[in-house]
PDB file of N, CA and C in Angstrom:
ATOM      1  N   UNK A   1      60.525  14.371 -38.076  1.00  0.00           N
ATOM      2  CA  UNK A   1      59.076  14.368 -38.083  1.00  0.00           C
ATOM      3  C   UNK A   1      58.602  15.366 -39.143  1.00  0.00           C
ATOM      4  N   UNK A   2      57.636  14.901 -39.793  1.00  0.00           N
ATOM      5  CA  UNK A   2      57.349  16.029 -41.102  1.00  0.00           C
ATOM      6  C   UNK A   2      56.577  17.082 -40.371  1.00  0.00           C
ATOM      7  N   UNK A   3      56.033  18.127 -41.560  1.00  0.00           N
ATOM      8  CA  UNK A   3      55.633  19.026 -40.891  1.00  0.00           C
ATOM      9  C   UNK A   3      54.272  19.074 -41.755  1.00  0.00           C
ATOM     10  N   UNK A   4      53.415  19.630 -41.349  1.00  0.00           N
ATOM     11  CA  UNK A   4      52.466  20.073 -41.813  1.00  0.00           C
ATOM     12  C   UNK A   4      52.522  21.578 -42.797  1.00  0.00           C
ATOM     13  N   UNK A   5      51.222  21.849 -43.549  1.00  0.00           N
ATOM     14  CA  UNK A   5      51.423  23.176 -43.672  1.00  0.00           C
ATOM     15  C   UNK A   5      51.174  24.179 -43.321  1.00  0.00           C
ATOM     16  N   UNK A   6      51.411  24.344 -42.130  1.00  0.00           N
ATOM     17  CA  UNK A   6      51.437  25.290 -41.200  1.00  0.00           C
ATOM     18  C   UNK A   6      52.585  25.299 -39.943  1.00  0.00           C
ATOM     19  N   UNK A   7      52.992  24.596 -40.571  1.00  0.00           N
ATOM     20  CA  UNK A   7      54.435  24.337 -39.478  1.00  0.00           C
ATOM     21  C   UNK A   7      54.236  22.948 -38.137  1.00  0.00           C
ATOM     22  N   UNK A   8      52.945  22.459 -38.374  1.00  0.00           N
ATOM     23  CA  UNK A   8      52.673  22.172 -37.246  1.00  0.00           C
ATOM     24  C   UNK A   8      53.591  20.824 -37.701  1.00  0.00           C
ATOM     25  N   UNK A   9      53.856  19.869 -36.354  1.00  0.00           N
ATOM     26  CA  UNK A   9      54.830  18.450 -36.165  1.00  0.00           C
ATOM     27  C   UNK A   9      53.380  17.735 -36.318  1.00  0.00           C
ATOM     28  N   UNK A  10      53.590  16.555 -37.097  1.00  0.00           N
ATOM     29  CA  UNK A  10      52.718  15.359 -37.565  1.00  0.00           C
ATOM     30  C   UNK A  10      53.595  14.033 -37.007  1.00  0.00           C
ATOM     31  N   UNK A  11      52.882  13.339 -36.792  1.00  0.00           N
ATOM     32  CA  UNK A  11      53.273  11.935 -36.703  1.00  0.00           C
ATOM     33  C   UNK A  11      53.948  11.332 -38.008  1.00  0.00           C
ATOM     34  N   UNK A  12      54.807  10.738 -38.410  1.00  0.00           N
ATOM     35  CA  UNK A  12      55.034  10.083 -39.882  1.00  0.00           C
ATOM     36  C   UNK A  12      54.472   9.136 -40.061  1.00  0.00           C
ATOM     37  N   UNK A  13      54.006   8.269 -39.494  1.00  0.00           N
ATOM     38  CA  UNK A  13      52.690   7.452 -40.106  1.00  0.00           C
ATOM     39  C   UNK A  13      51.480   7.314 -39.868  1.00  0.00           C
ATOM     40  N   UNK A  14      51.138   6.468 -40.104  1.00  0.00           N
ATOM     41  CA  UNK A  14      49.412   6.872 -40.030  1.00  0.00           C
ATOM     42  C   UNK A  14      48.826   6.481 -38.543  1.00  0.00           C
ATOM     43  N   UNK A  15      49.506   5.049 -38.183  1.00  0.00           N
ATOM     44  CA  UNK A  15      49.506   4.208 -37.069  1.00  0.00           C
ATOM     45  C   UNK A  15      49.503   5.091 -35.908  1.00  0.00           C
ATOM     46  N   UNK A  16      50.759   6.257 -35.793  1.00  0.00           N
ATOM     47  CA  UNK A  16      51.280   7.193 -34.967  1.00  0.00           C
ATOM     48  C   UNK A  16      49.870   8.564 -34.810  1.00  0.00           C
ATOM     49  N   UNK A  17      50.050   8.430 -36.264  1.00  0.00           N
ATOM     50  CA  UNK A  17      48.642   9.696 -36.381  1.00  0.00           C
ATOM     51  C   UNK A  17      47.859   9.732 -35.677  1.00  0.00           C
ATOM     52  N   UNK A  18      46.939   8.259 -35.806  1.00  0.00           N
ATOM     53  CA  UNK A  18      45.795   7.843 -34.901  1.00  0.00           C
ATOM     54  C   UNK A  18      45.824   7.747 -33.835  1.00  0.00           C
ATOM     55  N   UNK A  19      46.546   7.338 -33.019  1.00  0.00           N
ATOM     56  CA  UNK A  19      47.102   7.607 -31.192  1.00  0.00           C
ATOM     57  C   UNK A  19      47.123   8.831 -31.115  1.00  0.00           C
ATOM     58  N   UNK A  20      47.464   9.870 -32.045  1.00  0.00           N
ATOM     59  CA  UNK A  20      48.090  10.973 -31.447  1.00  0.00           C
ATOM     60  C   UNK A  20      46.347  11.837 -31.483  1.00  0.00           C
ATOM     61  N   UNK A  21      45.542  11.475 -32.207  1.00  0.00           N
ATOM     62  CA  UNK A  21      44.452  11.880 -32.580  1.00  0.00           C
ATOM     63  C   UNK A  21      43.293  11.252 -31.536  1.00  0.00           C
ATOM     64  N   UNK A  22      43.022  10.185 -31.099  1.00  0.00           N
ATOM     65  CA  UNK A  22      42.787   9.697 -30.345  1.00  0.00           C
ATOM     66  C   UNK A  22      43.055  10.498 -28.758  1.00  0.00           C
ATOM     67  N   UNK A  23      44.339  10.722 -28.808  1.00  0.00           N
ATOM     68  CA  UNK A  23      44.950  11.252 -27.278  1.00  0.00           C
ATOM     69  C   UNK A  23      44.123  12.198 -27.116  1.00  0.00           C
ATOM     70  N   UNK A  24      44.222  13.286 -28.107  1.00  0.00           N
ATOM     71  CA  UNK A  24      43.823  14.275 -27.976  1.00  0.00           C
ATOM     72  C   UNK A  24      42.012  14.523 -27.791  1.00  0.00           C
ATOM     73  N   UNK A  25      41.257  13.467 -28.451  1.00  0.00           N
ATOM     74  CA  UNK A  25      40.005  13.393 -28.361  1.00  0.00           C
ATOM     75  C   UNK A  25      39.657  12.649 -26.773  1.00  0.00           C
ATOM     76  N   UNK A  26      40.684  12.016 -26.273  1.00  0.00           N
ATOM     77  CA  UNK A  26      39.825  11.623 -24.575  1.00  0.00           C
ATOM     78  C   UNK A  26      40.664  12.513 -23.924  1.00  0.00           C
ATOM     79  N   UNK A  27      41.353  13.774 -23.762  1.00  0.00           N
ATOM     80  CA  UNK A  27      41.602  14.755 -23.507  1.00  0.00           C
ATOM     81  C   UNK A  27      43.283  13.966 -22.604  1.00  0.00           C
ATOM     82  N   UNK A  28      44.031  13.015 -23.016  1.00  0.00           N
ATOM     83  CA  UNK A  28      45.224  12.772 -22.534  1.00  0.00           C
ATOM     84  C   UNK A  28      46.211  13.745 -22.956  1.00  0.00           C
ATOM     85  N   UNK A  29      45.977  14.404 -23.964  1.00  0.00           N
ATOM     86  CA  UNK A  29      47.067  15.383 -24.303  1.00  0.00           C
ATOM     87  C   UNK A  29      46.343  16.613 -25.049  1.00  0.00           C
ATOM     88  N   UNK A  30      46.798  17.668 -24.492  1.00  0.00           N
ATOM     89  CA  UNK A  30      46.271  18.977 -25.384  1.00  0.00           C
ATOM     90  C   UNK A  30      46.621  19.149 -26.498  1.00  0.00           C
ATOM     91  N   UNK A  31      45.430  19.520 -27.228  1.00  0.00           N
ATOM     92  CA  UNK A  31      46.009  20.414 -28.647  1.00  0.00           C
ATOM     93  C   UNK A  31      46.422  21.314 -28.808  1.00  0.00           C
ATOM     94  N   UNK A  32      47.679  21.366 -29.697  1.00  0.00           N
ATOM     95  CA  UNK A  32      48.207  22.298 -29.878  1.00  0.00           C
ATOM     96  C   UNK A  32      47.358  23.966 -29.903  1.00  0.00           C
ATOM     97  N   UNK A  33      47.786  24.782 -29.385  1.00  0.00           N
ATOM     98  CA  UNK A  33      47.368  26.334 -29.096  1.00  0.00           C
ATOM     99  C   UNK A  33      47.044  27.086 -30.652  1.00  0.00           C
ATOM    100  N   UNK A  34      45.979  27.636 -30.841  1.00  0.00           N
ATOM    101  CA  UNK A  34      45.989  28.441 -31.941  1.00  0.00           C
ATOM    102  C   UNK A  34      47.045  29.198 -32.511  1.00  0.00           C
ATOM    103  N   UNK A  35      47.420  29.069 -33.757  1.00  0.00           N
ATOM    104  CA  UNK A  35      48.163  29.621 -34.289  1.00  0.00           C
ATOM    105  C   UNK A  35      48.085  31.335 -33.891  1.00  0.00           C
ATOM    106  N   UNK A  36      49.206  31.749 -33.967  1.00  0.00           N
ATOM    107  CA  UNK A  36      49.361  33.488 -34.423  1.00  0.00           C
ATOM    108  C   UNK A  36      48.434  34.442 -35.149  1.00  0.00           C
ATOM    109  N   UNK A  37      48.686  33.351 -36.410  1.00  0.00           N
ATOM    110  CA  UNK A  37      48.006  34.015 -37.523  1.00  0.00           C
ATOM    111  C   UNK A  37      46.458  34.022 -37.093  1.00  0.00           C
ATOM    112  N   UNK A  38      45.942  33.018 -36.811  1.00  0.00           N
ATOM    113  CA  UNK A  38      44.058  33.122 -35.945  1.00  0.00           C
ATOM    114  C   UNK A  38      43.784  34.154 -35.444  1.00  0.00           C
ATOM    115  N   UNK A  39      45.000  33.950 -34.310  1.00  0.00           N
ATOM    116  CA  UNK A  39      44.301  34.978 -33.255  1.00  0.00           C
ATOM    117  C   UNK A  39      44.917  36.516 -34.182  1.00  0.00           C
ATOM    118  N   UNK A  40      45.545  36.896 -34.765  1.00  0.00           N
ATOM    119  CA  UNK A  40      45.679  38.506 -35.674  1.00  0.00           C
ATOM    120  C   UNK A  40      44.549  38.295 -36.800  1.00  0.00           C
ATOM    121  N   UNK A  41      43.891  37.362 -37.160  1.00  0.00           N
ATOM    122  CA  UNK A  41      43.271  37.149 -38.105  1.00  0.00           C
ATOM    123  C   UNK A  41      41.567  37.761 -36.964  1.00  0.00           C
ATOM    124  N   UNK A  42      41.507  37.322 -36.169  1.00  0.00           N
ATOM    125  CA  UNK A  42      40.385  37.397 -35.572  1.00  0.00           C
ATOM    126  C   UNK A  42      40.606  39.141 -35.197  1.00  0.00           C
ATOM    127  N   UNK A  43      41.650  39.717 -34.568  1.00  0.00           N
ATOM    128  CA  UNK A  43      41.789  40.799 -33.972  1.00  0.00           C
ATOM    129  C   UNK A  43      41.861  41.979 -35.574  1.00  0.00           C
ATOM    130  N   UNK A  44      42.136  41.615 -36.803  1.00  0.00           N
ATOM    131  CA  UNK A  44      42.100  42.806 -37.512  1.00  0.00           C
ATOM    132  C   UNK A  44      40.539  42.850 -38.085  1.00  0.00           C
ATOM    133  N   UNK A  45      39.535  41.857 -37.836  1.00  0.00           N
ATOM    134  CA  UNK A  45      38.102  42.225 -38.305  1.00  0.00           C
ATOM    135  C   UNK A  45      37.884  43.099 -37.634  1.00  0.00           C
ATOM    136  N   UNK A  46      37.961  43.261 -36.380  1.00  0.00           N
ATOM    137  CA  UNK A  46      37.651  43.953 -35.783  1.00  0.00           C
ATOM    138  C   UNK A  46      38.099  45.248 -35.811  1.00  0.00           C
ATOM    139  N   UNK A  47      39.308  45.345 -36.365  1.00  0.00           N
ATOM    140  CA  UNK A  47      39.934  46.575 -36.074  1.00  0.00           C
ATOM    141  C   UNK A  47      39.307  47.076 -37.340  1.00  0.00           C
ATOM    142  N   UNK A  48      39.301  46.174 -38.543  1.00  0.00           N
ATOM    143  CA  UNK A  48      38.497  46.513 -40.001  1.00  0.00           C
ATOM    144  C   UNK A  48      37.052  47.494 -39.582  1.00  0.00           C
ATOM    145  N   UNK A  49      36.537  46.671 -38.818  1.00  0.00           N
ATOM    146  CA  UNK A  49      35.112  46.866 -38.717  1.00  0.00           C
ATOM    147  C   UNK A  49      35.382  48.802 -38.144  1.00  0.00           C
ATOM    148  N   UNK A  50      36.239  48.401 -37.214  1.00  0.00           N
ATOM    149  CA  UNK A  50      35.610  50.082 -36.340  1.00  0.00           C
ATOM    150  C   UNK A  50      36.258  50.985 -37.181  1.00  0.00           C
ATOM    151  N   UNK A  51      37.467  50.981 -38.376  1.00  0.00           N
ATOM    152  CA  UNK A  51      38.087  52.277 -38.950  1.00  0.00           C
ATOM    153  C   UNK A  51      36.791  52.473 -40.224  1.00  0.00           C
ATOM    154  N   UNK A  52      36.376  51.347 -40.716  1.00  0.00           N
ATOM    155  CA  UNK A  52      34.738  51.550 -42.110  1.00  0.00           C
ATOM    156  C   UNK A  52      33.572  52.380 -41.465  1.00  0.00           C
ATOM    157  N   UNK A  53      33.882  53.169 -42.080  1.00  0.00           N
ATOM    158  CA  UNK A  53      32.737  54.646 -42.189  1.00  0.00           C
ATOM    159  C   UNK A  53      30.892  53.731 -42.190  1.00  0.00           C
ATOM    160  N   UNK A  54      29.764  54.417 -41.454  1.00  0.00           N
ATOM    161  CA  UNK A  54      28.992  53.282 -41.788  1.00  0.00           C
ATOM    162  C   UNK A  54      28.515  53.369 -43.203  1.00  0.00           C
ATOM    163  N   UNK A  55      29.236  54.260 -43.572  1.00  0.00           N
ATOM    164  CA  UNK A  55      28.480  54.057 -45.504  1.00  0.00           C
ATOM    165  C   UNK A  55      29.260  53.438 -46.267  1.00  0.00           C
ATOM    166  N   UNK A  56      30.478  53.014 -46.075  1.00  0.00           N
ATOM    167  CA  UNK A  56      31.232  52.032 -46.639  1.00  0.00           C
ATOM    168  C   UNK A  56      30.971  50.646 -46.154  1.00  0.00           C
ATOM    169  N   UNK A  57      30.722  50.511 -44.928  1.00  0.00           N
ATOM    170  CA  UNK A  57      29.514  49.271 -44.346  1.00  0.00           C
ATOM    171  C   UNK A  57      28.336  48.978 -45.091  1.00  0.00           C
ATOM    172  N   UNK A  58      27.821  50.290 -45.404  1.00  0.00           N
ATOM    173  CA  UNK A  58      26.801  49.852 -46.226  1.00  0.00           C
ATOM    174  C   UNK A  58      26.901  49.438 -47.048  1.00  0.00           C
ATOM    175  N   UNK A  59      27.656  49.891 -48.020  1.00  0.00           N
ATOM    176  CA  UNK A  59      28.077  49.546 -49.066  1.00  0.00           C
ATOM    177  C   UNK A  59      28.672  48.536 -49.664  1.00  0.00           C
ATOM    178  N   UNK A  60      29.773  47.541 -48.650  1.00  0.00           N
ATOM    179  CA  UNK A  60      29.991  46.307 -49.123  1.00  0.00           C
ATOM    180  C   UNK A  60      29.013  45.438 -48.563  1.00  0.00           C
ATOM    181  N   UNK A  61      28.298  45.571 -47.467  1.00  0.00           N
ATOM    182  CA  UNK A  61      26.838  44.836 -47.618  1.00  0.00           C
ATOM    183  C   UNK A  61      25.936  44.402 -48.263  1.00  0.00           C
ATOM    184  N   UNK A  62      25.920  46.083 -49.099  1.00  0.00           N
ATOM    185  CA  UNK A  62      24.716  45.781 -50.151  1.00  0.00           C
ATOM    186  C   UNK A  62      25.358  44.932 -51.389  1.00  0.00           C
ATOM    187  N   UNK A  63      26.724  45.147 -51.835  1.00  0.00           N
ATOM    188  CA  UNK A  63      27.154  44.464 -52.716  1.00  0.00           C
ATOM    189  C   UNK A  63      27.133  42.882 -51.800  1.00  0.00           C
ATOM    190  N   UNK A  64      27.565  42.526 -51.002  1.00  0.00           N
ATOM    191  CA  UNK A  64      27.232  40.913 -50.703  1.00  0.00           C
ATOM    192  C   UNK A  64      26.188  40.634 -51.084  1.00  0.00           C
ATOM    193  N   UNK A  65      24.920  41.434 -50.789  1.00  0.00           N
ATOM    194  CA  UNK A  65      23.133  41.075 -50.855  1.00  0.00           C
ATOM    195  C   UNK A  65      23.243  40.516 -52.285  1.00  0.00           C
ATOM    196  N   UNK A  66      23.789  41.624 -53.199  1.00  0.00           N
ATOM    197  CA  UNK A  66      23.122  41.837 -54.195  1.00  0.00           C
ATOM    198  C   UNK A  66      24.524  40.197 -55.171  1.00  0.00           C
ATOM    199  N   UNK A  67      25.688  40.056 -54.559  1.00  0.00           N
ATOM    200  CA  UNK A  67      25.940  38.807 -55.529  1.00  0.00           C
ATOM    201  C   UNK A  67      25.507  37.626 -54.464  1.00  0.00           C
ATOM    202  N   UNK A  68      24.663  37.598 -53.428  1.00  0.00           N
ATOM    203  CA  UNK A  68      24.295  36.333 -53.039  1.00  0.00           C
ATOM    204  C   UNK A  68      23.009  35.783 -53.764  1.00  0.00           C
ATOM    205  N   UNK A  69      22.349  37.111 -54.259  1.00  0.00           N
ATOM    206  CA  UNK A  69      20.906  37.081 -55.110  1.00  0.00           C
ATOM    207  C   UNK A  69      21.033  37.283 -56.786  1.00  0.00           C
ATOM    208  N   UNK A  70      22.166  37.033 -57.223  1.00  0.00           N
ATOM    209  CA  UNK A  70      22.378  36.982 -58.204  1.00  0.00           C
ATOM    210  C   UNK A  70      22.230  35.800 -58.654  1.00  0.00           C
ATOM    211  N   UNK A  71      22.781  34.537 -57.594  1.00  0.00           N
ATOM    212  CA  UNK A  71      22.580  33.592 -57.753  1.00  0.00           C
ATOM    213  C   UNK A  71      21.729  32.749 -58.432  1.00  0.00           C
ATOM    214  N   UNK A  72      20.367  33.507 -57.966  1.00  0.00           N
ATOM    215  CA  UNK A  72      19.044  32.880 -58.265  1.00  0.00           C
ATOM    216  C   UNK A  72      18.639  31.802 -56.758  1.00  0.00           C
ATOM    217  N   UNK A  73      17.571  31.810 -56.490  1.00  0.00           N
ATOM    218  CA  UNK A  73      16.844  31.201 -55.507  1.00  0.00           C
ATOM    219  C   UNK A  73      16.681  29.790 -56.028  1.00  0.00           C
ATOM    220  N   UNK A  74      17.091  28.806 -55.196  1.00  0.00           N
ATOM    221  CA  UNK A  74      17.527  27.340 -55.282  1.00  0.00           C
ATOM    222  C   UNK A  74      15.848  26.919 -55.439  1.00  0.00           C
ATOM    223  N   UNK A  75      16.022  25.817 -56.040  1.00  0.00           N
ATOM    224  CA  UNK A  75      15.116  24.813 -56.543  1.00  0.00           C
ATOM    225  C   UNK A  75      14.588  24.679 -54.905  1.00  0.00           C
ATOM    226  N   UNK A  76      13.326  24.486 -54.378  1.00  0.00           N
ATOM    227  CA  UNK A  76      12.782  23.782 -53.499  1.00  0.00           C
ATOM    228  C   UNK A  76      11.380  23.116 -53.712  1.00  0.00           C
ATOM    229  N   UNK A  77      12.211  21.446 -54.681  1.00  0.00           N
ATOM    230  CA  UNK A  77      11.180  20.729 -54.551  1.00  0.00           C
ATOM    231  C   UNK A  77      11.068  19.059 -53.763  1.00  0.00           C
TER     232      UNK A  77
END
């Protein structure tokens, strides 16, 4: 069975795919559990967030502000 890129097991054809996709949407079979990497991905923002001083908070804030408005303000016509 091939793999995905993430390790996950795929169906090898498409036919297989769709049942298996299907199953999972009228709840006959669970989906597979969040990866590892998610859940450490979710747990180091956090850990990010509480070791940033709040002036280094500030600070990559204001730099987001300032390249989201660099942009220029979209056409609204």
């Amino acid at each position: 069975m091939p793999r995905g890129p993430n390790g996950e097991r795929r169906p090898a054809d498409t036919v297989a795919n769709a049942i298996h996709v299907a199953k999972i949407a009228t709840g006959e079979i669970e989906d597979e559990t969040p990866s590892a990497k998610r859940n450490g991905g979710l747990v180091g923002g956090n850990a990010r967030r509480d070791t940033l001083s709040p002036e280094r908070r500030s600070e990559i804030a204001r730099k987001a502000a300032k390249a989201r408005w660099k942009q220029g303000a979209p056409d609204r016509t």
